[in-house]
PDB file of N, CA and C in Angstrom:
ATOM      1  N   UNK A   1      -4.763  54.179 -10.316  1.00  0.00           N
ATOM      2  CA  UNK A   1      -3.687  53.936 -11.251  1.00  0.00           C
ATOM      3  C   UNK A   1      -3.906  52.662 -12.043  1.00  0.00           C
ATOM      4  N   UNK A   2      -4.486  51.228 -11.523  1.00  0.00           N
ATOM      5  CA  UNK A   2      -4.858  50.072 -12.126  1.00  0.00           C
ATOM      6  C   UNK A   2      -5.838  50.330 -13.575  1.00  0.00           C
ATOM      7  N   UNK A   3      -6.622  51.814 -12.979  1.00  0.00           N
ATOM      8  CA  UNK A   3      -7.551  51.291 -14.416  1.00  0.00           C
ATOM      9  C   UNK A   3      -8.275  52.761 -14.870  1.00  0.00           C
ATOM     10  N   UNK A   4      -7.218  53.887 -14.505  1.00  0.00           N
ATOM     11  CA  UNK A   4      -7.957  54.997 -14.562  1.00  0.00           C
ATOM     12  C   UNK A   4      -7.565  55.254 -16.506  1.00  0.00           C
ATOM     13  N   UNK A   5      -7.944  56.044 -16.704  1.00  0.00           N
ATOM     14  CA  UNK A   5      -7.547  56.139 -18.698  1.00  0.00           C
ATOM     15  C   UNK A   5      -6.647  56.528 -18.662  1.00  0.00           C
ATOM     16  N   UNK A   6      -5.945  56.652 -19.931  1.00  0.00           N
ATOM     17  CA  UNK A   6      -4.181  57.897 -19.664  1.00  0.00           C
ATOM     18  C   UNK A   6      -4.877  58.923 -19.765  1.00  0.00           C
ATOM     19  N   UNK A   7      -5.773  59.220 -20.203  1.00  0.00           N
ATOM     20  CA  UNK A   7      -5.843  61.391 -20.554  1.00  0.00           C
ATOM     21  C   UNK A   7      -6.126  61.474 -18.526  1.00  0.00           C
ATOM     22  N   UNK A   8      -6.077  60.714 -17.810  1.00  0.00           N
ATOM     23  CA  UNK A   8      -6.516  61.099 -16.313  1.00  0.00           C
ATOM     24  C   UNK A   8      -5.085  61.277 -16.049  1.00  0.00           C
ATOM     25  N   UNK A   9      -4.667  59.989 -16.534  1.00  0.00           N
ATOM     26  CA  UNK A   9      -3.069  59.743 -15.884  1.00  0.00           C
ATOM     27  C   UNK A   9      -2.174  60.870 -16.235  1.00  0.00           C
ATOM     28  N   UNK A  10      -2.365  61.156 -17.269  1.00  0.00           N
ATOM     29  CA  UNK A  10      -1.284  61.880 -17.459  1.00  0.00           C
ATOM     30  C   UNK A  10      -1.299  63.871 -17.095  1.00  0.00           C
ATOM     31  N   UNK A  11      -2.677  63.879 -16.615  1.00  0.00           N
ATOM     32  CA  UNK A  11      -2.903  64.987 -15.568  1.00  0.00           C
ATOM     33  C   UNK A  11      -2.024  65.037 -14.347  1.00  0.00           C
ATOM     34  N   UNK A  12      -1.833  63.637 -14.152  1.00  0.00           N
ATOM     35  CA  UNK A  12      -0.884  63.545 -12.487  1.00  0.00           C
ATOM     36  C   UNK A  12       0.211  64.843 -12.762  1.00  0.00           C
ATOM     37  N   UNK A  13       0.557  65.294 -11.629  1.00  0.00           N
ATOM     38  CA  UNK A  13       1.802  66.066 -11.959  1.00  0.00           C
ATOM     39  C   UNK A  13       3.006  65.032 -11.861  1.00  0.00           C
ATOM     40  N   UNK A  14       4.367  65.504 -12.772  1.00  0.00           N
ATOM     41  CA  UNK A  14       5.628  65.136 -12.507  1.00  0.00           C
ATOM     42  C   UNK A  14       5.347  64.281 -13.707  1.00  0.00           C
ATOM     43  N   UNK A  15       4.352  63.026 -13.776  1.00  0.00           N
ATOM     44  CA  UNK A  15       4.226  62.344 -14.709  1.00  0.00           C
ATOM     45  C   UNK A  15       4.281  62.473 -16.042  1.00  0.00           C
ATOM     46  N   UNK A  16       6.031  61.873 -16.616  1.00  0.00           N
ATOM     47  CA  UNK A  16       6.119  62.126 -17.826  1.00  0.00           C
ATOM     48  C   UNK A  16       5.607  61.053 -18.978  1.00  0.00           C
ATOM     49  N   UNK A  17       6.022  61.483 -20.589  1.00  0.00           N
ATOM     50  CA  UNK A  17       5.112  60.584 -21.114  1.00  0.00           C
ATOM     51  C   UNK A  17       5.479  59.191 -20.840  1.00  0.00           C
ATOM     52  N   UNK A  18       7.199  59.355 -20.828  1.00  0.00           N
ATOM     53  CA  UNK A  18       7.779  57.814 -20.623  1.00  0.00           C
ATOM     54  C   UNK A  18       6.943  56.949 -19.664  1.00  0.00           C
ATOM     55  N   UNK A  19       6.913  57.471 -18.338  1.00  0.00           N
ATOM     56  CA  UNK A  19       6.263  57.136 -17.247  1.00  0.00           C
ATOM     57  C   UNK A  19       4.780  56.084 -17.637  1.00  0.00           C
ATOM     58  N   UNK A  20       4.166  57.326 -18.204  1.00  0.00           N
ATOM     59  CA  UNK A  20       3.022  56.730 -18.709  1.00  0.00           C
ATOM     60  C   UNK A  20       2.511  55.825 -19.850  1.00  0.00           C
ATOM     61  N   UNK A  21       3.412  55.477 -20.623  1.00  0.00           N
ATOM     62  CA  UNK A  21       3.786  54.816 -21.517  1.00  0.00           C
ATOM     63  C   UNK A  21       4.020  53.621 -20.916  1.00  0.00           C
ATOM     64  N   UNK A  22       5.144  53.616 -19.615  1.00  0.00           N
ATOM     65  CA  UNK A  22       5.690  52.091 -18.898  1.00  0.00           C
ATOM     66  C   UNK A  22       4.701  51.808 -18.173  1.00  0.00           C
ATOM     67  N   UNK A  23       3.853  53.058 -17.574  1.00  0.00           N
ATOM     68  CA  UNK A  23       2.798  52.221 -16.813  1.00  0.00           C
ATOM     69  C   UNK A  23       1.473  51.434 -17.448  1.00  0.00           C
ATOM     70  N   UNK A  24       1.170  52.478 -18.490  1.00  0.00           N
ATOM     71  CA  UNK A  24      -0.150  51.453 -19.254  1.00  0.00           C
ATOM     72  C   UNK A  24       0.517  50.222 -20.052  1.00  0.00           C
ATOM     73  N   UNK A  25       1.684  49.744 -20.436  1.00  0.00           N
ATOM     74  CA  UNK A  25       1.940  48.622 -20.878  1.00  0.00           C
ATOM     75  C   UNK A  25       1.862  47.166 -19.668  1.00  0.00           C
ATOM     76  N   UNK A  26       2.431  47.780 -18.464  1.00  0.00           N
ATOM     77  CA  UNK A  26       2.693  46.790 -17.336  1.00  0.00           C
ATOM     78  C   UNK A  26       1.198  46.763 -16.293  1.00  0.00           C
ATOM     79  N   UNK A  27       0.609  47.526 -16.481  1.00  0.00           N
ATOM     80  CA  UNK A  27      -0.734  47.256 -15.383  1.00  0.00           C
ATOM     81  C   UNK A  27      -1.619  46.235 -16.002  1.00  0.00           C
ATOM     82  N   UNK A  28      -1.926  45.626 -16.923  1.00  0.00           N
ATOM     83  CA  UNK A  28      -2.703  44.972 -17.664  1.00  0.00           C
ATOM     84  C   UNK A  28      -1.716  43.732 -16.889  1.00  0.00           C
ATOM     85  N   UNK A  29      -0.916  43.346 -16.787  1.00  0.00           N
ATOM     86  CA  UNK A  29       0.187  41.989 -16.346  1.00  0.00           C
ATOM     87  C   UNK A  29       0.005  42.406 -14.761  1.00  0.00           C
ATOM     88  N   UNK A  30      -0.692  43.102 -14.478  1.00  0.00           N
ATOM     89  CA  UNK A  30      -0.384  43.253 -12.601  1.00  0.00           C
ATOM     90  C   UNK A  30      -1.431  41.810 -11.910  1.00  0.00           C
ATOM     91  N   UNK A  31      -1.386  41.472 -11.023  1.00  0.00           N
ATOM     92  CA  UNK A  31      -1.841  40.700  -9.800  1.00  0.00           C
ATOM     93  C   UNK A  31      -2.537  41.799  -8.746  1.00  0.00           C
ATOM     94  N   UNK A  32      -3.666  41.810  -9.009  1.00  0.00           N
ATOM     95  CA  UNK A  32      -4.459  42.899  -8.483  1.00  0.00           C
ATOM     96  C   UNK A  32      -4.884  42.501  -7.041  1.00  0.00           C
ATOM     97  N   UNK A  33      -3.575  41.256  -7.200  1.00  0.00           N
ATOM     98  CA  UNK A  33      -4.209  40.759  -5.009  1.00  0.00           C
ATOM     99  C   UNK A  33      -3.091  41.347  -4.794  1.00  0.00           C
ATOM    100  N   UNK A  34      -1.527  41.534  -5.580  1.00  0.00           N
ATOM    101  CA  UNK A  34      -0.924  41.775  -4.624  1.00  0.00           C
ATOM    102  C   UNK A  34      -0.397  43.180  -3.949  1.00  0.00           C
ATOM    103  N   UNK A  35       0.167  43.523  -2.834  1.00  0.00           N
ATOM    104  CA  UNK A  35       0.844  44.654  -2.126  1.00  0.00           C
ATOM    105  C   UNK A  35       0.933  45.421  -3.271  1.00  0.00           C
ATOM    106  N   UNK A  36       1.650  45.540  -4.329  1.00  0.00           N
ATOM    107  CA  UNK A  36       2.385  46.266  -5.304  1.00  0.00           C
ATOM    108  C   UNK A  36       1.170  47.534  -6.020  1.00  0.00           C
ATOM    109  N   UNK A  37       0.210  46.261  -6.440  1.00  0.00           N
ATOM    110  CA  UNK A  37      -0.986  46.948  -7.023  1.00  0.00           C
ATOM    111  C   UNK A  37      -1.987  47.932  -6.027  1.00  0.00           C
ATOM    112  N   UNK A  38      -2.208  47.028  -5.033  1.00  0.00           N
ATOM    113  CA  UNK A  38      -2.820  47.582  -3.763  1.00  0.00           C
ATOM    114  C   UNK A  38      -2.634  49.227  -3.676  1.00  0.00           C
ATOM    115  N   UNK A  39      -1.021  49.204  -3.656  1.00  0.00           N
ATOM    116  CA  UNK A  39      -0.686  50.382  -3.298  1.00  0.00           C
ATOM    117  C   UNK A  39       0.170  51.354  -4.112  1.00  0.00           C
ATOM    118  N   UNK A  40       0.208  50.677  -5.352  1.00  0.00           N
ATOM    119  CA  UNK A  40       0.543  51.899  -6.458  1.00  0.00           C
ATOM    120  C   UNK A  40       2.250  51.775  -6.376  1.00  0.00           C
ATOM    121  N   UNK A  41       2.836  51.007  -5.761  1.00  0.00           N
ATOM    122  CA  UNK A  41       3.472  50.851  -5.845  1.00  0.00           C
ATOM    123  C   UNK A  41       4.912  50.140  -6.604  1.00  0.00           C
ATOM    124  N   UNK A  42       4.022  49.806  -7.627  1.00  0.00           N
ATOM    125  CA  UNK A  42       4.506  48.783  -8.477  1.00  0.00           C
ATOM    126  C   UNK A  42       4.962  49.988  -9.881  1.00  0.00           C
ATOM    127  N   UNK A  43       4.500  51.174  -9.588  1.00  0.00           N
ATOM    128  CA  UNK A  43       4.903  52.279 -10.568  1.00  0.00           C
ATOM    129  C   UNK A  43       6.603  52.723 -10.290  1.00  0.00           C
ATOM    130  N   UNK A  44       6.930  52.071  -9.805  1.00  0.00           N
ATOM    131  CA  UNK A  44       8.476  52.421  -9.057  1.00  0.00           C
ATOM    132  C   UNK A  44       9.065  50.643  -9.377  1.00  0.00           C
ATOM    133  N   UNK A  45       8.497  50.019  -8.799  1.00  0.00           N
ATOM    134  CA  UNK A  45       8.894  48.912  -8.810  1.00  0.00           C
ATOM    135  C   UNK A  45       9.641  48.356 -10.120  1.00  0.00           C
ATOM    136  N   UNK A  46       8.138  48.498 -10.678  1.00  0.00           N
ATOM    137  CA  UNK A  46       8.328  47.456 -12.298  1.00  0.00           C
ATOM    138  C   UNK A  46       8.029  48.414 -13.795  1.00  0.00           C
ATOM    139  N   UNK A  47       7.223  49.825 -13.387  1.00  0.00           N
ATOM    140  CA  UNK A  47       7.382  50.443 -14.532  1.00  0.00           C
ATOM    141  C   UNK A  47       8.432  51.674 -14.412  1.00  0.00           C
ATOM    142  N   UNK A  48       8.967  51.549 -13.275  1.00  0.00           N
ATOM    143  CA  UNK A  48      10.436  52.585 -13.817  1.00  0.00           C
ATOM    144  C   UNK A  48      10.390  53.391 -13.013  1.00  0.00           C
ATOM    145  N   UNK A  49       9.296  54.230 -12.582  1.00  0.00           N
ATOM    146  CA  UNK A  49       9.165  55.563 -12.328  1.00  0.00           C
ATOM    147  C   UNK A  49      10.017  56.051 -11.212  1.00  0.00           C
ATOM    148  N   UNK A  50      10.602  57.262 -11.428  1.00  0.00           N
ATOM    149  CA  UNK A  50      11.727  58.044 -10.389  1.00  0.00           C
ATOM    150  C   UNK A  50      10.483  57.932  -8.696  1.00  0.00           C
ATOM    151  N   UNK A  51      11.227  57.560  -7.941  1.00  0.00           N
ATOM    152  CA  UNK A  51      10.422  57.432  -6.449  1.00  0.00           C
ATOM    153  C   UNK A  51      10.241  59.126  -6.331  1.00  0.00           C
ATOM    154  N   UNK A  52      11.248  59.601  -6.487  1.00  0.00           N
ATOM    155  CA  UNK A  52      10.790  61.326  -6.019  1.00  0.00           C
ATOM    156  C   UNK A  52       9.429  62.066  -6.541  1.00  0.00           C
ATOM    157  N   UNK A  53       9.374  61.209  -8.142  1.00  0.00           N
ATOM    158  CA  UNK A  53       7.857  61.627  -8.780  1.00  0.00           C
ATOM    159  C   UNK A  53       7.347  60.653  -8.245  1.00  0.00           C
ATOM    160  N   UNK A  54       6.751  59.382  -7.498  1.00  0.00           N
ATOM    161  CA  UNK A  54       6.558  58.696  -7.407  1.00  0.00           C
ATOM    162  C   UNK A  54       5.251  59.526  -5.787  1.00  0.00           C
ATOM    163  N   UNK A  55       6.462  59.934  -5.378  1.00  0.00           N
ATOM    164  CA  UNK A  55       6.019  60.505  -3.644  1.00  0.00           C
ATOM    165  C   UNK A  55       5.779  62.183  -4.113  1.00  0.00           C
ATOM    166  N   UNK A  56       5.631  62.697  -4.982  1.00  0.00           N
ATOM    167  CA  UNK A  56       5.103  63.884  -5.408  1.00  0.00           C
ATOM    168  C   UNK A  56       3.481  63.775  -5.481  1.00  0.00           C
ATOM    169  N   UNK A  57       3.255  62.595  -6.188  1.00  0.00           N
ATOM    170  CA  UNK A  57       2.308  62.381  -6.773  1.00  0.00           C
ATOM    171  C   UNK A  57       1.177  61.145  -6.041  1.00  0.00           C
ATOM    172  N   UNK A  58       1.579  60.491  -5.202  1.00  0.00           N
ATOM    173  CA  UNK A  58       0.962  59.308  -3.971  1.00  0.00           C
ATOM    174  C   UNK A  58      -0.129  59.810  -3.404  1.00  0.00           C
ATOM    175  N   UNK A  59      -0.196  60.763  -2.855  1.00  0.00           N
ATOM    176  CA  UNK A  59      -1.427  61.290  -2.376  1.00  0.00           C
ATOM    177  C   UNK A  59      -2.613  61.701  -3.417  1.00  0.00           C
ATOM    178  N   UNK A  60      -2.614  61.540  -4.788  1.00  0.00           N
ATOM    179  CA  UNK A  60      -3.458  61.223  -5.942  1.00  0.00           C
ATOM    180  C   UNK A  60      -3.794  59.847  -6.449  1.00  0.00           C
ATOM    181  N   UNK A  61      -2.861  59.072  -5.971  1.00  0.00           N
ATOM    182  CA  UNK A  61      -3.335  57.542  -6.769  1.00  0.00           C
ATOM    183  C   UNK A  61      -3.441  56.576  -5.692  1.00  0.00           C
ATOM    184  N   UNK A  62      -4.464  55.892  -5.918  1.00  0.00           N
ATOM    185  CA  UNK A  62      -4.405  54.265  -5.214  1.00  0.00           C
ATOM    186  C   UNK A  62      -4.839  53.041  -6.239  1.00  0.00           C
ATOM    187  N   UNK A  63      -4.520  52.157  -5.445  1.00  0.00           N
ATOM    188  CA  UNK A  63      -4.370  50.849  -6.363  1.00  0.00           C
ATOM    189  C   UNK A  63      -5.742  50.427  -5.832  1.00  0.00           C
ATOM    190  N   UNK A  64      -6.249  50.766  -5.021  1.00  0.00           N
ATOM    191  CA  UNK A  64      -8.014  50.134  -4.842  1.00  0.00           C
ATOM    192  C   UNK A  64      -9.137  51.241  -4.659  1.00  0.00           C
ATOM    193  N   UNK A  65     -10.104  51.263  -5.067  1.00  0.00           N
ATOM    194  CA  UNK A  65     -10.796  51.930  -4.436  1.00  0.00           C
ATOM    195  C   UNK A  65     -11.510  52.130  -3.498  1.00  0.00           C
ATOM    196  N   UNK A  66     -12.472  53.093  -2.919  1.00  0.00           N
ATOM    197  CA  UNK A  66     -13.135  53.325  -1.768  1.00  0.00           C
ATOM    198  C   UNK A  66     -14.300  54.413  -2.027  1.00  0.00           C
ATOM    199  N   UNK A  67     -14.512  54.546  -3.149  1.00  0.00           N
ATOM    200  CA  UNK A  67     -15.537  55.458  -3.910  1.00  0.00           C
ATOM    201  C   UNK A  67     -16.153  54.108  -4.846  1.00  0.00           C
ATOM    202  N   UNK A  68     -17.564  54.126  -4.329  1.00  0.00           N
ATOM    203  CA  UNK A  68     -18.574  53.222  -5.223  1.00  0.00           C
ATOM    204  C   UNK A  68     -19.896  53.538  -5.905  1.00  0.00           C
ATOM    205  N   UNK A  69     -20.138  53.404  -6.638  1.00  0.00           N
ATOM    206  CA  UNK A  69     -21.105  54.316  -7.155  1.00  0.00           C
ATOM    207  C   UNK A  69     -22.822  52.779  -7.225  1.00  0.00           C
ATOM    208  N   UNK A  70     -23.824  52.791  -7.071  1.00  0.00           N
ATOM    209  CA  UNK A  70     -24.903  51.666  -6.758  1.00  0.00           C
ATOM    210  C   UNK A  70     -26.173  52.201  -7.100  1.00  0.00           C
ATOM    211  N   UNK A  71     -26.784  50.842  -8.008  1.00  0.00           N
ATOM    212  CA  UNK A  71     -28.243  51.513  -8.250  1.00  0.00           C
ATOM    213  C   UNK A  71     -28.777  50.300  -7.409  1.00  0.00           C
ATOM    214  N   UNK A  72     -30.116  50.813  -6.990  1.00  0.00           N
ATOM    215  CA  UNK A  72     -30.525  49.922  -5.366  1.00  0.00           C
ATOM    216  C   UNK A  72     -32.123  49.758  -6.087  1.00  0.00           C
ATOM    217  N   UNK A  73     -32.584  48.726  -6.035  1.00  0.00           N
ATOM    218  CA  UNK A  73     -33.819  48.488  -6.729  1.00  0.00           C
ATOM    219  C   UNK A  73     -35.094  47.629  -5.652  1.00  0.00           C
ATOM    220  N   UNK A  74     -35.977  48.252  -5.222  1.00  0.00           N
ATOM    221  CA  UNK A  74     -36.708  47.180  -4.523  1.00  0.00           C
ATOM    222  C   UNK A  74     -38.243  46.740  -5.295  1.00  0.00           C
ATOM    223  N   UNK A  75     -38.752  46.486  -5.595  1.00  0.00           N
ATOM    224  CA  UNK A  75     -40.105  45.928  -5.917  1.00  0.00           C
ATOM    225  C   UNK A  75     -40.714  44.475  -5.354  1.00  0.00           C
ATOM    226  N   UNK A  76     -41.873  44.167  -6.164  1.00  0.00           N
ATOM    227  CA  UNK A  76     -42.965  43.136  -5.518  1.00  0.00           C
ATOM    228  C   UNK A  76     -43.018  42.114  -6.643  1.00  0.00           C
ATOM    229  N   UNK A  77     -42.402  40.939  -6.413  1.00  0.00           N
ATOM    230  CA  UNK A  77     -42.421  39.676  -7.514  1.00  0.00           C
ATOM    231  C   UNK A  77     -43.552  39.762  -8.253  1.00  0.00           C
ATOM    232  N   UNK A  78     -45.027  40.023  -7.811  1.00  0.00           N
ATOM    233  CA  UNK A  78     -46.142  40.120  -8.846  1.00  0.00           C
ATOM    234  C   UNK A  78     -46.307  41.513  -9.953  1.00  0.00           C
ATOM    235  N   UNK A  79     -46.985  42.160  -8.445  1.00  0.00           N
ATOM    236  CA  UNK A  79     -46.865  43.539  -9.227  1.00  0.00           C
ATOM    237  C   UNK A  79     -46.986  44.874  -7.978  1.00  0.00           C
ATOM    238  N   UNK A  80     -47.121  45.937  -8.261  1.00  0.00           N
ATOM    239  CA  UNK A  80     -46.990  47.036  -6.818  1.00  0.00           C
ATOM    240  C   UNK A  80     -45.783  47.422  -7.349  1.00  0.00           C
ATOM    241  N   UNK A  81     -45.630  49.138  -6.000  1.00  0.00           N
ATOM    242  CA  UNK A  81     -44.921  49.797  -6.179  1.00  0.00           C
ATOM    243  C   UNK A  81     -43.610  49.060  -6.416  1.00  0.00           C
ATOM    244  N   UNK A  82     -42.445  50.256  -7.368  1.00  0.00           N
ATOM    245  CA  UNK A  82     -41.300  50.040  -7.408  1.00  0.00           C
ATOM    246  C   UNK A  82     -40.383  51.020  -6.826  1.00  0.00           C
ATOM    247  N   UNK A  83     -39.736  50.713  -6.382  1.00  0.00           N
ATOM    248  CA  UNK A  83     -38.431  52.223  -5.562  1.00  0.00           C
ATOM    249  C   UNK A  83     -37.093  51.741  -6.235  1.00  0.00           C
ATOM    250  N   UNK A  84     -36.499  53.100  -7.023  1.00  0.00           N
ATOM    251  CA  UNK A  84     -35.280  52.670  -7.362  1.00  0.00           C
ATOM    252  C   UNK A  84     -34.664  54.057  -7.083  1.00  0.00           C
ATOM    253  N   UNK A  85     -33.093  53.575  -6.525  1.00  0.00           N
ATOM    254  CA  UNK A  85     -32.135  54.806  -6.328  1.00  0.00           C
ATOM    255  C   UNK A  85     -30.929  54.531  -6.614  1.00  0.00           C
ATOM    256  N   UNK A  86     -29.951  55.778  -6.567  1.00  0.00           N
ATOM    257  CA  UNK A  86     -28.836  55.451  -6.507  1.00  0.00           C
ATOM    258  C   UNK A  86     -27.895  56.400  -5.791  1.00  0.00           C
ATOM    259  N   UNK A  87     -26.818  56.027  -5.703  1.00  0.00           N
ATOM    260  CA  UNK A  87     -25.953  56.599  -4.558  1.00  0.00           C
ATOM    261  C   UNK A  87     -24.333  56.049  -4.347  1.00  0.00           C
ATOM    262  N   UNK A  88     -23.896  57.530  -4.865  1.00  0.00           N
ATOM    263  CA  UNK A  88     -22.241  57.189  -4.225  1.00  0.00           C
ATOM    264  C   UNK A  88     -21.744  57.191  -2.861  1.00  0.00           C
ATOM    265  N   UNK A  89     -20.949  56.118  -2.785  1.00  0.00           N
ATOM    266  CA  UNK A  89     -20.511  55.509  -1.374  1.00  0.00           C
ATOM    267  C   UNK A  89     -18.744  55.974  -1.299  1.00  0.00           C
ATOM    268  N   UNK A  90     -18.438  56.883  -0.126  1.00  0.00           N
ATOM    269  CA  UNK A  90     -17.321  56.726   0.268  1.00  0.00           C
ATOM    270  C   UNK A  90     -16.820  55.963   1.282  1.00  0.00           C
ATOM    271  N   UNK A  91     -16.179  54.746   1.012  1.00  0.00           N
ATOM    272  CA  UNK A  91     -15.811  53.983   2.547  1.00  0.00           C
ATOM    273  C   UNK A  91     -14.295  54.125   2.508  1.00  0.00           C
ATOM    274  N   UNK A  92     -14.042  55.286   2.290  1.00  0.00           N
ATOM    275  CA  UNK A  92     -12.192  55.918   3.016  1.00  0.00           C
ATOM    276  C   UNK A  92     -12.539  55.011   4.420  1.00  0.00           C
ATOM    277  N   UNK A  93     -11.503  54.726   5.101  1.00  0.00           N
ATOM    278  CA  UNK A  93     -11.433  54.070   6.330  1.00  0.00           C
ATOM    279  C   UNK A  93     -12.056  55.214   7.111  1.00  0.00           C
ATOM    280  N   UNK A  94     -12.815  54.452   8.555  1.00  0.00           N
ATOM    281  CA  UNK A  94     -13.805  55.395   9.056  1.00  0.00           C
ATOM    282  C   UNK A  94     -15.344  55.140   8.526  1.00  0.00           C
ATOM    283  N   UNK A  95     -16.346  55.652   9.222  1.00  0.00           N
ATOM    284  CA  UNK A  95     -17.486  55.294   9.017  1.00  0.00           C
ATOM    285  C   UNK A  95     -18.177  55.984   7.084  1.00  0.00           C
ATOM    286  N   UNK A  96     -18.412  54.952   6.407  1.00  0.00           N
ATOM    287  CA  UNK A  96     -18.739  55.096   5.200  1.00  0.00           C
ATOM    288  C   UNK A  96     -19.730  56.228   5.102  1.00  0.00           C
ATOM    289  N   UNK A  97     -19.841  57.366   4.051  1.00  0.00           N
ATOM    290  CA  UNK A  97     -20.415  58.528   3.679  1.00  0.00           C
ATOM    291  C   UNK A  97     -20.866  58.384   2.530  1.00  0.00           C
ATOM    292  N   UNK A  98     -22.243  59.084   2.390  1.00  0.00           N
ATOM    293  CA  UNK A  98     -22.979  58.966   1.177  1.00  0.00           C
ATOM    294  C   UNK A  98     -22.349  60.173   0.272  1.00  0.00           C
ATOM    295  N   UNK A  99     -21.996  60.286  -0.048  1.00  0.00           N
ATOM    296  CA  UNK A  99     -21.609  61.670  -1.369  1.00  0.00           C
ATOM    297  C   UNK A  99     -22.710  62.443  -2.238  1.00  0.00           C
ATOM    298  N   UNK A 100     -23.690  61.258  -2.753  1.00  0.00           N
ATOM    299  CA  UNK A 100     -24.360  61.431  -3.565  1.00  0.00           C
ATOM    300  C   UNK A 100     -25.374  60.756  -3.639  1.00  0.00           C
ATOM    301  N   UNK A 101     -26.853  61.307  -3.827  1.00  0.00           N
ATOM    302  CA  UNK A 101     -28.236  60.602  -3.772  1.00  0.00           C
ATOM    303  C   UNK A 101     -29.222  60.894  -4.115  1.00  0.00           C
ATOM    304  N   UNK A 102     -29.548  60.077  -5.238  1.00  0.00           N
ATOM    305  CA  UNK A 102     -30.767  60.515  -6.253  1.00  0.00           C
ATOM    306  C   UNK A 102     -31.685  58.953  -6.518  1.00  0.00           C
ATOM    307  N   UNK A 103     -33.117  59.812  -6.753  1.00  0.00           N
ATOM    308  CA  UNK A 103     -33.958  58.859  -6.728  1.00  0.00           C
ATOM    309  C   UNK A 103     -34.660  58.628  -7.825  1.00  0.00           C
ATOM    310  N   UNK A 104     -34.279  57.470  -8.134  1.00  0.00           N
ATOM    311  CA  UNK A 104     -34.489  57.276  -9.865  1.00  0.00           C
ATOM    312  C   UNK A 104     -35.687  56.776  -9.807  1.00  0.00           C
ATOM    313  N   UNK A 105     -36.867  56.514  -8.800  1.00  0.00           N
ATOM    314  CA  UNK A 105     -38.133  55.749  -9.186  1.00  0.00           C
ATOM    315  C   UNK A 105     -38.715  56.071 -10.466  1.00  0.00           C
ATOM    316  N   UNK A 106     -38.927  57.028 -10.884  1.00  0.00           N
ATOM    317  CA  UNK A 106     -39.802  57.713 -12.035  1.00  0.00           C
ATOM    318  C   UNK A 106     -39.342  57.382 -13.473  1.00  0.00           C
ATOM    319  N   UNK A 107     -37.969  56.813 -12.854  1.00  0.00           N
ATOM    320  CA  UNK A 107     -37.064  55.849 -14.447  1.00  0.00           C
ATOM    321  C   UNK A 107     -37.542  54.677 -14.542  1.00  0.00           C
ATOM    322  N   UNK A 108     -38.239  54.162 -13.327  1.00  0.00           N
ATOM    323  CA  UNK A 108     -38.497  52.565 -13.499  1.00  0.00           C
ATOM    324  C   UNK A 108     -37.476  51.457 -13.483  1.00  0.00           C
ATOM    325  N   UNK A 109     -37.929  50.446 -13.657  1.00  0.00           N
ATOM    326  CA  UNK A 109     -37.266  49.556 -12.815  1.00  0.00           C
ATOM    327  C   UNK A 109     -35.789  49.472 -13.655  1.00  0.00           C
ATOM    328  N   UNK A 110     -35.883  49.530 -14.972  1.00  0.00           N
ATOM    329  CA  UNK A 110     -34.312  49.645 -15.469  1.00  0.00           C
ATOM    330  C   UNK A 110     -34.041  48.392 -16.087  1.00  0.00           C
ATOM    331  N   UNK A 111     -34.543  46.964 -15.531  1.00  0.00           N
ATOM    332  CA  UNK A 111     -35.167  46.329 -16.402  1.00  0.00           C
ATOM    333  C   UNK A 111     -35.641  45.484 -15.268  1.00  0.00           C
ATOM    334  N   UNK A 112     -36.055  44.423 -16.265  1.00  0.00           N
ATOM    335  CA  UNK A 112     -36.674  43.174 -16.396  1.00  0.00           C
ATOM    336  C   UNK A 112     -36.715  42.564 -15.075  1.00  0.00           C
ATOM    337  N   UNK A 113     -36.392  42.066 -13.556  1.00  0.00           N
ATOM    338  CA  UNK A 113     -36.000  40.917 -12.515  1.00  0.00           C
ATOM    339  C   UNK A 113     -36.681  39.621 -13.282  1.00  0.00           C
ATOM    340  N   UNK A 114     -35.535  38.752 -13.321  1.00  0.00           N
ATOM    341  CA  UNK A 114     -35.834  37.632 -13.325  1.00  0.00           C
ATOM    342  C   UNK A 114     -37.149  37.047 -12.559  1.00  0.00           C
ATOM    343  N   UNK A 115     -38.000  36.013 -12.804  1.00  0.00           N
ATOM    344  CA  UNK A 115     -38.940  35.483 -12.486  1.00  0.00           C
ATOM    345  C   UNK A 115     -39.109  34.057 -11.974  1.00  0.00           C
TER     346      UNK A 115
END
């Protein structure tokens, strides 16, 4: 909900335009340390929204994520092989799961490492 686009947002069910209107004006002003944001909760709080759409719709939004997406690069300061990959990470609470994994060596290094 902190930073997804509206054409996502406004897929949510229940979510009307008002809704979405109060929420993309007030998330840009959120405190992304606190409880409110954390937990999506601040859509009830401070942008209006009816709690009944609020708890219709909770089990679709969070205020943090736990889906990460990583490109992983290893090489040799001179010169020699390079290995590059990448891979989505689910760390839902519970032991973290790969989703997704592809091996980009043949793209190269992607750029430059500092020297």
């Amino acid at each position: 909900m902190n930073t997804a686009p509206q054409e996502v947002l406004k897929a949510l069910p229940g979510v009307t335009d008002t809704d979405l209107q109060n929420a993309m004006s007030i998330r840009s002003t959120l405190d992304m340390t606190s409880l409110e944001a954390r937990t999506g909760a601040w859509l009830v709080t401070q942008a209006g929204m009816n709690p009944i759409v609020f708890q219709a719709l909770e089990k679709y939004v969070t205020g943090t994520s736990h889906v990460y997406r990583v490109q992983s690069l290893g090489y040799f300061s001179q010169s020699g092989p390079v290995a590059r990959v990448e891979a989505v990470i689910d760390t839902t609470p519970g032991a973290p799961r790969i989703l997704y994994f592809r091996d980009l060596t043949d793209l190269g290094r992607g750029f430059d490492p500092p020297r």
